[in-house]
C-alpha atoms as a PDB file:
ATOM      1  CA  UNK A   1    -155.392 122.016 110.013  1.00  0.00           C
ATOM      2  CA  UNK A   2    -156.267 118.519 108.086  1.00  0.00           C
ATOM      3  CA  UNK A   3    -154.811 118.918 104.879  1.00  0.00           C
ATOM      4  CA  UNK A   4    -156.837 117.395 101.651  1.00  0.00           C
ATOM      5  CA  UNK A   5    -154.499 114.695 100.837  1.00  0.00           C
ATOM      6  CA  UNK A   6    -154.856 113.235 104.412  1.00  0.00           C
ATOM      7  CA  UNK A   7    -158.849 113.228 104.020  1.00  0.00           C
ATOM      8  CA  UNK A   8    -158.623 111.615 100.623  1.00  0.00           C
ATOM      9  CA  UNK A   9    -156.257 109.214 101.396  1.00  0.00           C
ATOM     10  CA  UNK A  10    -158.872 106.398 101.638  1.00  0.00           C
ATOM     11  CA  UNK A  11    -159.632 106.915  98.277  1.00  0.00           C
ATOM     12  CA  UNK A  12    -156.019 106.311  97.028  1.00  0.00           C
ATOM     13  CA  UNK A  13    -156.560 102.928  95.559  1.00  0.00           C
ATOM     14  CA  UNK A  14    -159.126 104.369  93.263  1.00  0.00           C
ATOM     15  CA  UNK A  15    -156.980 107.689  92.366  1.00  0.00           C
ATOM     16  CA  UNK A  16    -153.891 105.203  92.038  1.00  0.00           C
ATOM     17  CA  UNK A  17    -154.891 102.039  89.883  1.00  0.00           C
ATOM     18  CA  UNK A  18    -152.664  99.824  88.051  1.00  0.00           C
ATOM     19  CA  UNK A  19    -152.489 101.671  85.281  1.00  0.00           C
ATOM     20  CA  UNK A  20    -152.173 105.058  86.569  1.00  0.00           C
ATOM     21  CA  UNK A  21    -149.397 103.944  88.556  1.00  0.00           C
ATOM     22  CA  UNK A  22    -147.861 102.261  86.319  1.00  0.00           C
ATOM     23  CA  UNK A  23    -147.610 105.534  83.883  1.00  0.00           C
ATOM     24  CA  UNK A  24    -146.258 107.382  86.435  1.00  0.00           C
ATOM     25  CA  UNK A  25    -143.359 105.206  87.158  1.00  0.00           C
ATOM     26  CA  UNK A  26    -142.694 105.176  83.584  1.00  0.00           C
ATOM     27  CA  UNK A  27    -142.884 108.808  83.491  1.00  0.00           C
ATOM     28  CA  UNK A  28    -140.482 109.166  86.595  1.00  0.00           C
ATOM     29  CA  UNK A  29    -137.921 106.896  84.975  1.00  0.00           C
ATOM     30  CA  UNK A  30    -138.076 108.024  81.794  1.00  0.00           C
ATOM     31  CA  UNK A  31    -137.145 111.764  82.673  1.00  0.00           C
ATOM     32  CA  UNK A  32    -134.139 110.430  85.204  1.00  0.00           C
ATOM     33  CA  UNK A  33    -132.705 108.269  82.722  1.00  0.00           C
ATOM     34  CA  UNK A  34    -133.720 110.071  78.877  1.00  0.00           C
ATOM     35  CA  UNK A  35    -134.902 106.688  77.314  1.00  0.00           C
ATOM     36  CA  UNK A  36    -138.769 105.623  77.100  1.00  0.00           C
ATOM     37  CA  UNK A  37    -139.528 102.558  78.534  1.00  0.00           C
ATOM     38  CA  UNK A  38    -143.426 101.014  77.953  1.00  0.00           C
ATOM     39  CA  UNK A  39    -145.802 100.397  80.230  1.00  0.00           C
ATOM     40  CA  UNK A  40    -146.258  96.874  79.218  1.00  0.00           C
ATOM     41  CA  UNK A  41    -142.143  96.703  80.379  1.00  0.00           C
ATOM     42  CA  UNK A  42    -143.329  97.151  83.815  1.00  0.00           C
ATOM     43  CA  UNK A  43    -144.590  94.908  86.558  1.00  0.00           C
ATOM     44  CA  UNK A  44    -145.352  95.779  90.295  1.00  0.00           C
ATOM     45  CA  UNK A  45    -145.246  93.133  92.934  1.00  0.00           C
ATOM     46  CA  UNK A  46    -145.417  93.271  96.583  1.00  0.00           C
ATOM     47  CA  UNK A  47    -144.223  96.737  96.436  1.00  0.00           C
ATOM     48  CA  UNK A  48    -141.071  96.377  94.023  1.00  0.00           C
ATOM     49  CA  UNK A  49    -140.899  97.739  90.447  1.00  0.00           C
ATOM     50  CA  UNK A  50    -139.787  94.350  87.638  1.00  0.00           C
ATOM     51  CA  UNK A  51    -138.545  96.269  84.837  1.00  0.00           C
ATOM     52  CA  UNK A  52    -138.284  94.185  81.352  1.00  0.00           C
ATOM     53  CA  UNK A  53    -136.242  95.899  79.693  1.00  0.00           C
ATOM     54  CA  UNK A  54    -132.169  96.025  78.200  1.00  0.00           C
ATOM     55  CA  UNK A  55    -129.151  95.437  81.083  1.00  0.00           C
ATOM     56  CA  UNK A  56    -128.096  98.498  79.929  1.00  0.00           C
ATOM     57  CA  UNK A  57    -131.004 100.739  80.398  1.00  0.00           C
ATOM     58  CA  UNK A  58    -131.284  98.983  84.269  1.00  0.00           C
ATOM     59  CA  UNK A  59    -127.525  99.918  85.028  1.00  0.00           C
ATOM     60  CA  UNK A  60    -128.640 103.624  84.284  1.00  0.00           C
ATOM     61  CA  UNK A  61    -131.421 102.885  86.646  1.00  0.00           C
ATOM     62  CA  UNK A  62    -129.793 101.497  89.186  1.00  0.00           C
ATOM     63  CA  UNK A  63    -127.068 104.341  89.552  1.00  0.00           C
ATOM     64  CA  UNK A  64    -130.247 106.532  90.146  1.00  0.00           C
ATOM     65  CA  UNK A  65    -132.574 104.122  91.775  1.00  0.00           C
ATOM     66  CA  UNK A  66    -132.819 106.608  95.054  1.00  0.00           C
ATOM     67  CA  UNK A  67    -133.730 109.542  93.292  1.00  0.00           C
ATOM     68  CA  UNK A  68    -136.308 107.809  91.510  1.00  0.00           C
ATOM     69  CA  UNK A  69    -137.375 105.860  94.547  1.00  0.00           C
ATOM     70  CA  UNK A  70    -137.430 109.404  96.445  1.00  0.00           C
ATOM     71  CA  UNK A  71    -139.645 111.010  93.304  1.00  0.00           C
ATOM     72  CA  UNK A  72    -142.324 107.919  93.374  1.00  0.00           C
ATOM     73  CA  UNK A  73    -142.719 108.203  97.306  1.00  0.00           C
ATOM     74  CA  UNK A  74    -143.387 111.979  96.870  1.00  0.00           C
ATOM     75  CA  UNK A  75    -145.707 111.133  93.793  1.00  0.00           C
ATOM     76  CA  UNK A  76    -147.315 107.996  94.782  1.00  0.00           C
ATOM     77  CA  UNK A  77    -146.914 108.967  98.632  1.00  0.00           C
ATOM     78  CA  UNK A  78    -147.559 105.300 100.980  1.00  0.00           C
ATOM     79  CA  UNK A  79    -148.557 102.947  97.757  1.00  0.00           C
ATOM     80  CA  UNK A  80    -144.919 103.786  96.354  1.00  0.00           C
ATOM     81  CA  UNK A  81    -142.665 100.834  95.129  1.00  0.00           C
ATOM     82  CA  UNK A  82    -139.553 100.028  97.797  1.00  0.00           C
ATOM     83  CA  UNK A  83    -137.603  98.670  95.161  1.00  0.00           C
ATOM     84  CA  UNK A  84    -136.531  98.645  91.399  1.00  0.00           C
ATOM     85  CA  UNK A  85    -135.529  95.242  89.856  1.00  0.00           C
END
């Protein structure tokens, strides 16, 4: 059986704009690492999340960069980011 998400998957650009996806990165990192970080702190390009934001708050990140990666993939699915900088 063809699930739903497999017949609107053309449409994912349009369900997942900049914005959108940028919130739910934020969202994502926010409840891994307790701290609120602004949208405006993040950048994507070529599939890797820039962060601009305090060393410290990035070393929490980075100790739990594969559970976030692993939450975005199941949240954003193929248009996920690889990679947190």
């Amino acid at each position: 059986m063809i699930e739903l998400k497999d017949l609107l998957g053309k449409y994912n650009d349009l369900f997942f704009s900049g914005s959108l996806k940028k919130d739910t990165i934020r969202t994502i990192i926010s409840e891994e690492i307790g701290f609120e970080i602004k949208s405006e702190d993040i950048e994507i390009k070529n599939g890797t999340v820039q962060l601009n934001i305090k060393p410290i708050y990035k070393n929490e990140i980075f100790m739990k960069q594969e559970k976030i990666l692993a939450k975005l993939a199941e949240n954003l699915g193929k248009k996920a980011p690889q990679d947190i900088r």
